[in-house]
Protein backbone atom coordinates (compact mmCIF):
# COMPACT_ATOMS: atom_id res chain seq x y z
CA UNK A 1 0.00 0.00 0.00
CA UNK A 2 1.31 3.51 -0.84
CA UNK A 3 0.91 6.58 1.45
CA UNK A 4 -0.04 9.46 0.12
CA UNK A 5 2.49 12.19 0.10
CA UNK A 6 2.17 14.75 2.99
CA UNK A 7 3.18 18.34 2.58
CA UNK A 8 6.35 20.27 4.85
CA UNK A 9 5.09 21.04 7.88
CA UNK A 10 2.22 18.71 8.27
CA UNK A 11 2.91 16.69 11.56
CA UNK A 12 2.92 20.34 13.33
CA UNK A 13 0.07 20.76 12.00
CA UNK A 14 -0.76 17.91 13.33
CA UNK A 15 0.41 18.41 17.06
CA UNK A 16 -1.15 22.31 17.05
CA UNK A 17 -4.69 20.36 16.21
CA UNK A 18 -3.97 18.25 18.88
CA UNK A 19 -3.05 21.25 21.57
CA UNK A 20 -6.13 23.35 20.14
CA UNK A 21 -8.30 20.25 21.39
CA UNK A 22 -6.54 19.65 24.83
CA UNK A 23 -6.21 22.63 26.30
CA UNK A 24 -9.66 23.71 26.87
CA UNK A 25 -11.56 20.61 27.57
CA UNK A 26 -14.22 22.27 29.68
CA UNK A 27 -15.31 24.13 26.15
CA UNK A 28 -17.89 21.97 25.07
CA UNK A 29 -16.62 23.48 21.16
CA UNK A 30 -13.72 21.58 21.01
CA UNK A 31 -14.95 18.54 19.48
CA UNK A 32 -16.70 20.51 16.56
CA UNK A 33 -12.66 22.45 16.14
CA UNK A 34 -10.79 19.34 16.07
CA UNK A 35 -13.00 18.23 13.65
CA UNK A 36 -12.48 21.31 11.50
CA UNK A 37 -8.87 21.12 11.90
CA UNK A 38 -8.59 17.43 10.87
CA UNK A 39 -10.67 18.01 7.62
CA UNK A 40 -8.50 20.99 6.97
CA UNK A 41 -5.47 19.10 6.66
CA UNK A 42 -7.13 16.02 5.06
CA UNK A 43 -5.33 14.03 7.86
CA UNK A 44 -5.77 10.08 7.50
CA UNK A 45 -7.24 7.33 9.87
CA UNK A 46 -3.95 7.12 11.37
CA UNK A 47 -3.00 10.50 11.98
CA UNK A 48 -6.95 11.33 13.18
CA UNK A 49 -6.35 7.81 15.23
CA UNK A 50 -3.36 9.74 17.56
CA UNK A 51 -4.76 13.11 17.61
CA UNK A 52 -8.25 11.71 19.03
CA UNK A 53 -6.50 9.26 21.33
CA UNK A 54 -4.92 11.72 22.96
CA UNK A 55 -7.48 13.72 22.98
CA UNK A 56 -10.17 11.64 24.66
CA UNK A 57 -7.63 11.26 27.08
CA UNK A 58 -6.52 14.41 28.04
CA UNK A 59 -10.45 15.38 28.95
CA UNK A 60 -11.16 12.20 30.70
CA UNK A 61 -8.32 13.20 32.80
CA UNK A 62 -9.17 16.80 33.43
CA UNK A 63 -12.83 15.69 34.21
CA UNK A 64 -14.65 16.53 30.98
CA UNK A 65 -15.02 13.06 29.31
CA UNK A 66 -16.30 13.22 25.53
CA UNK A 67 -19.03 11.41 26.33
CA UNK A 68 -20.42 13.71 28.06
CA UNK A 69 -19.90 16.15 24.77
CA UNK A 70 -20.83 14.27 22.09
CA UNK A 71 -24.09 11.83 21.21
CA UNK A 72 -23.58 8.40 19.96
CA UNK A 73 -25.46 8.96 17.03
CA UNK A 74 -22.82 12.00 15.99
CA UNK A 75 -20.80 8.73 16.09
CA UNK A 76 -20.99 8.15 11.96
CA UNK A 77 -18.48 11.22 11.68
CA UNK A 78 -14.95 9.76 11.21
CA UNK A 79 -13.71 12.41 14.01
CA UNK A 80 -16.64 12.04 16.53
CA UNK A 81 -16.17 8.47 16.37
CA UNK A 82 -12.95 7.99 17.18
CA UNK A 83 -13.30 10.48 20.15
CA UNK A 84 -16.80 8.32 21.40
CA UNK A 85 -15.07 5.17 21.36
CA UNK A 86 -11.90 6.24 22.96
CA UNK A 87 -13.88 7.48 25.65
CA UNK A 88 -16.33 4.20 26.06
CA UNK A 89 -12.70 2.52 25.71
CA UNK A 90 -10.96 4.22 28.61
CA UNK A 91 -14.24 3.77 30.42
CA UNK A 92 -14.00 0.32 30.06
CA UNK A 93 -17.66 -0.28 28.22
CA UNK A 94 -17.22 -2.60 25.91
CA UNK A 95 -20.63 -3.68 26.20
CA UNK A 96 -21.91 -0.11 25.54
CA UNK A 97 -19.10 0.15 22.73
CA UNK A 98 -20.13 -2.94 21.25
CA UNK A 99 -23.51 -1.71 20.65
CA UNK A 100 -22.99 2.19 19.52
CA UNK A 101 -21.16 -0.01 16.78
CA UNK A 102 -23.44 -2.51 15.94
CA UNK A 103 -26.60 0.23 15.46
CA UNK A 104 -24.50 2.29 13.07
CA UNK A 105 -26.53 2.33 9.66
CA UNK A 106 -25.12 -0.59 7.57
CA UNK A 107 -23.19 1.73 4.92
CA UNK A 108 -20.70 3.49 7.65
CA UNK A 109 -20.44 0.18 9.58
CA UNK A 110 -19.35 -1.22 6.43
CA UNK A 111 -17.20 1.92 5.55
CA UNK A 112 -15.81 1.51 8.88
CA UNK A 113 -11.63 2.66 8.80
CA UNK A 114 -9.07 0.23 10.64
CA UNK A 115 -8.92 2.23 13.83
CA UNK A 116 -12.45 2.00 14.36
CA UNK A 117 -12.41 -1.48 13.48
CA UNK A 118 -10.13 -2.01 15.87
CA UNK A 119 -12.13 -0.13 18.85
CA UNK A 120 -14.70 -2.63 17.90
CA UNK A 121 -12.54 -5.10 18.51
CA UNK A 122 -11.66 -4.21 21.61
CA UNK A 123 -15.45 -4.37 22.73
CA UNK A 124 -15.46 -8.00 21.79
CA UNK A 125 -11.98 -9.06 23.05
CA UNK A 126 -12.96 -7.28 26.60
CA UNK A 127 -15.95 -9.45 26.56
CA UNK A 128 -13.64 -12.41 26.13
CA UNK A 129 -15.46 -13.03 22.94
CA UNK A 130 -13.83 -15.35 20.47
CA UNK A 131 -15.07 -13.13 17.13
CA UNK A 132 -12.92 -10.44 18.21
CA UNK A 133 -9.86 -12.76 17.58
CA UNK A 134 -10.49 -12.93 13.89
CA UNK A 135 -11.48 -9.12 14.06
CA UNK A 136 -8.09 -8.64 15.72
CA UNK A 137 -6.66 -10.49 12.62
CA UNK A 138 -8.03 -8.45 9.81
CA UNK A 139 -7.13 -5.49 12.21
CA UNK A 140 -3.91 -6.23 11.86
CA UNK A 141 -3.35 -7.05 8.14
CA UNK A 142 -4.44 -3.51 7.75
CA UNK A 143 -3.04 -1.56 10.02
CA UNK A 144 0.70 -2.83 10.44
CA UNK A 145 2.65 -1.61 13.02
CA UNK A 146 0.92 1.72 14.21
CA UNK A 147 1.16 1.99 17.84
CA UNK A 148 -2.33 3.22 18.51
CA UNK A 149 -3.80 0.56 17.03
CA UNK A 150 -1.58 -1.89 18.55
CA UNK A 151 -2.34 -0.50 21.54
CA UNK A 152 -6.22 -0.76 21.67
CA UNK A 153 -5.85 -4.33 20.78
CA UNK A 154 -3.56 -5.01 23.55
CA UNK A 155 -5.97 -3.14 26.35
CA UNK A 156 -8.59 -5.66 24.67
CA UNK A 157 -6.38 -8.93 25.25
CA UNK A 158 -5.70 -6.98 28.77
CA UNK A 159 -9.38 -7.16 29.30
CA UNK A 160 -10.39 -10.41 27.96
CA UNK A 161 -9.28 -12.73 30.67
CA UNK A 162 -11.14 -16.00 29.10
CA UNK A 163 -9.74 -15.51 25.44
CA UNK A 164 -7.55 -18.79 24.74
CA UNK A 165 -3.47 -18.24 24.83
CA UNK A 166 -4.53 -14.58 25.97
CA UNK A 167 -0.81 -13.87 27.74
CA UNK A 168 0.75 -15.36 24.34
CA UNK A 169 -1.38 -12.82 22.26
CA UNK A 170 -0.11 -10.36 24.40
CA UNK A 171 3.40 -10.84 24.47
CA UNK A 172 3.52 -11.11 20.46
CA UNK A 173 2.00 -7.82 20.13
CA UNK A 174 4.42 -6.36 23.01
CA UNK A 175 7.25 -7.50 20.41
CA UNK A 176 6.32 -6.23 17.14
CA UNK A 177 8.39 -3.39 16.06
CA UNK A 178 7.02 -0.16 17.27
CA UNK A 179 7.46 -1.41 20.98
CA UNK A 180 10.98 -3.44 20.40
CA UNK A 181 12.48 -0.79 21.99
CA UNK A 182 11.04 -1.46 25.21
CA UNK A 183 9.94 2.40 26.27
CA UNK A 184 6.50 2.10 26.62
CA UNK A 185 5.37 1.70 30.14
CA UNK A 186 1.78 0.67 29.40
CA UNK A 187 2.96 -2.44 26.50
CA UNK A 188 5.54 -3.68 29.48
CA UNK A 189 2.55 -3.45 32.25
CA UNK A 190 0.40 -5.49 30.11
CA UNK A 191 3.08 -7.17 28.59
CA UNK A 192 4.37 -8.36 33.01
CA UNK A 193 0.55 -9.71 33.20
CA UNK A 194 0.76 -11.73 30.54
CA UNK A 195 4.01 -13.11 32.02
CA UNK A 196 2.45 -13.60 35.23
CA UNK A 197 0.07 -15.35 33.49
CA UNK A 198 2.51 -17.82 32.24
CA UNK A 199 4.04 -18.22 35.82
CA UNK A 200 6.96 -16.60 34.27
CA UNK A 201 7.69 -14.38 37.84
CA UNK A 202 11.16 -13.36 37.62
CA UNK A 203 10.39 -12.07 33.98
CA UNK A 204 7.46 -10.20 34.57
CA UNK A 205 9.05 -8.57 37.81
CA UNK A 206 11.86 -7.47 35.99
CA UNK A 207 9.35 -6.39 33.38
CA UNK A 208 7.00 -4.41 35.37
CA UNK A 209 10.28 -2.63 37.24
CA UNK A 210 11.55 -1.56 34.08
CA UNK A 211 7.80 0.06 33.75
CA UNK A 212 8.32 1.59 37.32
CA UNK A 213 11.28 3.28 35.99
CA UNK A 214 10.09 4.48 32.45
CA UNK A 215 6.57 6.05 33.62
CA UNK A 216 6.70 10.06 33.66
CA UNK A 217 7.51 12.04 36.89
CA UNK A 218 3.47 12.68 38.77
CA UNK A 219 1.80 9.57 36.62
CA UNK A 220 0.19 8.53 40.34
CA UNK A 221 -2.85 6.82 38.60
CA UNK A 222 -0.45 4.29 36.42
CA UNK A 223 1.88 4.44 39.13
CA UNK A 224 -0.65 2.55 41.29
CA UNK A 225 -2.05 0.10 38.42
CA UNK A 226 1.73 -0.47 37.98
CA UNK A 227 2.56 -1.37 41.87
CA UNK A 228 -0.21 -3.39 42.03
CA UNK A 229 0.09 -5.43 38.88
CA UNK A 230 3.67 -5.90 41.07
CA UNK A 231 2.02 -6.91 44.05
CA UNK A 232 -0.15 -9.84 42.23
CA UNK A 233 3.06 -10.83 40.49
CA UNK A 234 4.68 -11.22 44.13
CA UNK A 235 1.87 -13.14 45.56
CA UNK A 236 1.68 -15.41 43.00
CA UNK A 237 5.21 -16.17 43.01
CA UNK A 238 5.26 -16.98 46.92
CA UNK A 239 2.26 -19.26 46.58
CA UNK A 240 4.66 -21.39 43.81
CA UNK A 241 6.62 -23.71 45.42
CA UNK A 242 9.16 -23.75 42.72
CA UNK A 243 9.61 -20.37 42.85
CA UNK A 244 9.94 -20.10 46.49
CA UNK A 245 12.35 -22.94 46.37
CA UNK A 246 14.11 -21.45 43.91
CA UNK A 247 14.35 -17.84 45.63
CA UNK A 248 15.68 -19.63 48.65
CA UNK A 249 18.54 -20.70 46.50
CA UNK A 250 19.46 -17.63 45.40
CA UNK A 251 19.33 -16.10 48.59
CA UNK A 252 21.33 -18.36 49.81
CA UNK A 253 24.10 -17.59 47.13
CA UNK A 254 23.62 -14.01 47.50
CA UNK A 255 24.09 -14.52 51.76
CA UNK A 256 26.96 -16.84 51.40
CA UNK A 257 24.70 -18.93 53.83
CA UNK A 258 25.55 -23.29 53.72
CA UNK A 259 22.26 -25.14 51.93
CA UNK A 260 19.80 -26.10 54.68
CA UNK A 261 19.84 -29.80 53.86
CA UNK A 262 24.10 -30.13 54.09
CA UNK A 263 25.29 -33.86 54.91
CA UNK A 264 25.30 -33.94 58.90
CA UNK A 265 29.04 -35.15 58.49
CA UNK A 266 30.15 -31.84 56.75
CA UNK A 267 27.81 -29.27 58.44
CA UNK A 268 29.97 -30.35 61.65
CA UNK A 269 33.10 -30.04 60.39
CA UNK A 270 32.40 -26.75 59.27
CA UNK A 271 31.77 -25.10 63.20
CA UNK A 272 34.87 -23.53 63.80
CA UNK A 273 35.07 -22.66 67.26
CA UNK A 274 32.47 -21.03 69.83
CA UNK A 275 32.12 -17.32 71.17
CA UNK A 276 31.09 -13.99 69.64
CA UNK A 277 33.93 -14.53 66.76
CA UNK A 278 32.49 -17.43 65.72
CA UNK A 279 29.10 -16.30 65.65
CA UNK A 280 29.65 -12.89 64.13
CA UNK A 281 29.05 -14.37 60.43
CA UNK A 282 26.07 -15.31 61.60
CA UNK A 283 24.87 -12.25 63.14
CA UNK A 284 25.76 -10.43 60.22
CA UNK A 285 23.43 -12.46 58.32
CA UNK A 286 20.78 -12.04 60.68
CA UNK A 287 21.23 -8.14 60.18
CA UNK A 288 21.36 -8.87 56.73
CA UNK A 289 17.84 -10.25 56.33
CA UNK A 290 16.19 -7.63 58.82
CA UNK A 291 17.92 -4.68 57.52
CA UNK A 292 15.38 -1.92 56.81
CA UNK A 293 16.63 0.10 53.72
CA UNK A 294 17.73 -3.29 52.00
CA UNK A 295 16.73 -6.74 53.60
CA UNK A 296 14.11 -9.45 52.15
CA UNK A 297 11.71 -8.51 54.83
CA UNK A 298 11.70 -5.07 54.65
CA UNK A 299 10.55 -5.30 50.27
CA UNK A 300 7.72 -8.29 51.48
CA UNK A 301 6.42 -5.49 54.65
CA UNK A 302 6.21 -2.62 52.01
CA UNK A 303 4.41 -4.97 49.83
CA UNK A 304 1.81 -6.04 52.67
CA UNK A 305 1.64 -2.44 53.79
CA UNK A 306 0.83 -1.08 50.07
CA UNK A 307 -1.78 -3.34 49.71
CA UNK A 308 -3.52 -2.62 52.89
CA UNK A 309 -3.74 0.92 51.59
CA UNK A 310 -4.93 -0.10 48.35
CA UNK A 311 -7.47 -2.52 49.58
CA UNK A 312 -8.80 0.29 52.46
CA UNK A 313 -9.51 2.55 49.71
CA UNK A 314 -12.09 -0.17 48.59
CA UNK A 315 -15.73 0.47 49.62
CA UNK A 316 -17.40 -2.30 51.71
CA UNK A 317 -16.79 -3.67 55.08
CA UNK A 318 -14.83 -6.56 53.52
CA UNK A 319 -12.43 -4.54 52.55
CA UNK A 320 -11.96 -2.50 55.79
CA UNK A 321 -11.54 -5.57 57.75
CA UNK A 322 -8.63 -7.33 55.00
CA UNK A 323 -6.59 -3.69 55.06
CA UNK A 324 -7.05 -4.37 58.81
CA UNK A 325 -5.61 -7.99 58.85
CA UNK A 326 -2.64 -6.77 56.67
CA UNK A 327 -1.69 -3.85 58.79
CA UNK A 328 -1.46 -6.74 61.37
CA UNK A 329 0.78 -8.95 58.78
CA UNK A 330 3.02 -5.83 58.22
CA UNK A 331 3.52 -5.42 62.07
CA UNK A 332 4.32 -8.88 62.95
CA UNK A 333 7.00 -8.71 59.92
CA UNK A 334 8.65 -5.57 61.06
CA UNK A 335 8.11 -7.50 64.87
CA UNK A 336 10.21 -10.13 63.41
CA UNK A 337 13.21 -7.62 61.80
CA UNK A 338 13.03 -6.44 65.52
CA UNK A 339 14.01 -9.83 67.28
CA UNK A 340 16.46 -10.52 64.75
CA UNK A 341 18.50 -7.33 65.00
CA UNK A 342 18.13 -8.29 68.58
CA UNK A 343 19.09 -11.86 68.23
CA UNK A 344 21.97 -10.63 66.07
CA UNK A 345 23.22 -8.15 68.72
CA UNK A 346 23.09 -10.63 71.78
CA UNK A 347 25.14 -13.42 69.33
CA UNK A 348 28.40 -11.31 68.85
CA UNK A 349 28.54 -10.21 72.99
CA UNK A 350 30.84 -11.52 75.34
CA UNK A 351 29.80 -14.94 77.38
């Protein structure tokens, strides 16, 4: 397929359409301009795909959804339609999206450009329904690599817990080339799920830190989807066995410490001596583990402690009362760091 050739000057063209629209979403006109602007410069499904993204996103966030502009019928409009979908999409109503589709008149459903096509199926692969996988096919003969697109398939996947080899789906679109590069926060956070998923822990842990690091300074609302996506993927690690016997390895290389299970024979021949000298390796271990800035315990308390705050910002009295029993958890670990630095101090002094 050829692209048509764009004049000099066109993608800030582009990007002052886009600032036009986002910096006064509380005008209810600015749907109606960004229309204007985008038939103006004759701008493409693509190019109207990014500006509207954003768009919709930047009013959601400053309180001023576009649904609460726009009517679904006003949908048919290539502009107004990208805008009402992104917003049912960051709502999460696929339901709702499903049907403003579906009761389009038959000529624009069937005139229906890629990115709209893929918005639909997004609605379907939320719902965990199976036609949205050959949807997401077609999709993607079309529209190649363009990240938007890409991206509204992947929130779909995201969403569509019962799709079969979901967390597969997810990690081949996480490698195609517009997100090789590994920059995008949101493609690694859905790309650590899927990883999860696949009991893959270390990998997705390593994943979802690298998302930590890459989100923008004051991003608090991906910040906590982030955390928490970490917290699942540390809770379903310590409920593997594997995993847990395989962290208790590694600790043990990383603490110098003898395996647990050591032939009797040689685990006595090793004691070398008695007193605080011999016991000071041992204490330092002990400080080791309970260190606060550092130690094991410290990263599994501030990982109880987060999610009691998450979970007391939950309405319901369930909710109160879990927050409650982790706060408990979280005090009976940093309890524990307490006896050992105490234990520790008591090994290296003098009989």
């Amino acid at each position: 397929m050829t692209l048509p050739t764009r004049r000099p000057g066109r993608s800030l063209a582009l990007v002052r359409a886009r600032s036009r629209a986002t910096m006064t979403p509380g005008d209810a006109r600015w749907p109606a301009r960004l229309a204007g602007d985008l038939r103006e410069l004759d701008a493409d499904w693509r190019e109207s795909a990014e500006v509207c993204a954003d768009a919709a996103w930047a009013a959601r966030t400053a309180g001023h959804s576009v649904l609460g502009l726009l009517r679904p019928e006003q949908a048919t409009a290539r502009t107004y339609r990208h805008l009402y979908l992104s917003g049912l999409r960051y709502d999460f109503r696929c339901p709702t999206l499903q049907t403003v589709v579906e009761r389009f008149p038959p000529a624009a459903r069937a005139g229906l450009d890629c990115y709209s096509r893929a918005l639909y199926a997004f609605a379907l692969l939320g719902q965990s329904r199976h036609e949205g996988l050959a949807l997401m096919d077609d999709v993607l003969d079309e529209a190649g690599e363009h990240a938007k697109t890409l991206h509204v398939l992947l929130h779909g996947l995201w969403l569509g817990v019962r799709l079969p080899e979901r967390a597969e789906r997810i990690l081949a679109l996480a490698a195609r080339p517009p997100f090789t590069g590994r920059a995008d926060p949101i493609v690694l956070f859905r790309e650590a799920g899927a990883l999860r998923q696949l009991g893959r822990y270390d990998d997705a842990l390593a994943t979802i830190d690298r998302a930590l690091d890459l989100l923008p300074p004051g991003d608090t609302q991906v910040h906590a989807d982030l955390v928490r996506e970490r917290s699942l993927t540390a809770a379903a690690a310590g409920s593997n066995p594997r995993w847990l016997s395989d962290e208790a390895r590694r600790i043990e290389q990383d603490l110098r410490l003898d395996p647990a299970l050591k032939p009797r024979s040689e685990a006595t021949s090793s004691v070398q001596g008695t007193g605080p000298a011999a016991s000071a390796p041992l204490a330092d271990v002990l400080v080791r583990l309970a260190d606060e800035q550092h130690g094991p315990l410290a990263a599994v308390r501030g990982l109880v402690e987060h999610s009691a705050h998450w979970t007391a910002r939950r309405p319901g009295a369930a909710s109160a009362d879990t927050a409650h029993r982790l706060e408990l958890i979280a005090r009976r670990l940093h309890a524990v760091q307490q006896d050992l630095d105490a234990t520790a101090a008591r090994l290296v002094q003098p009989a």
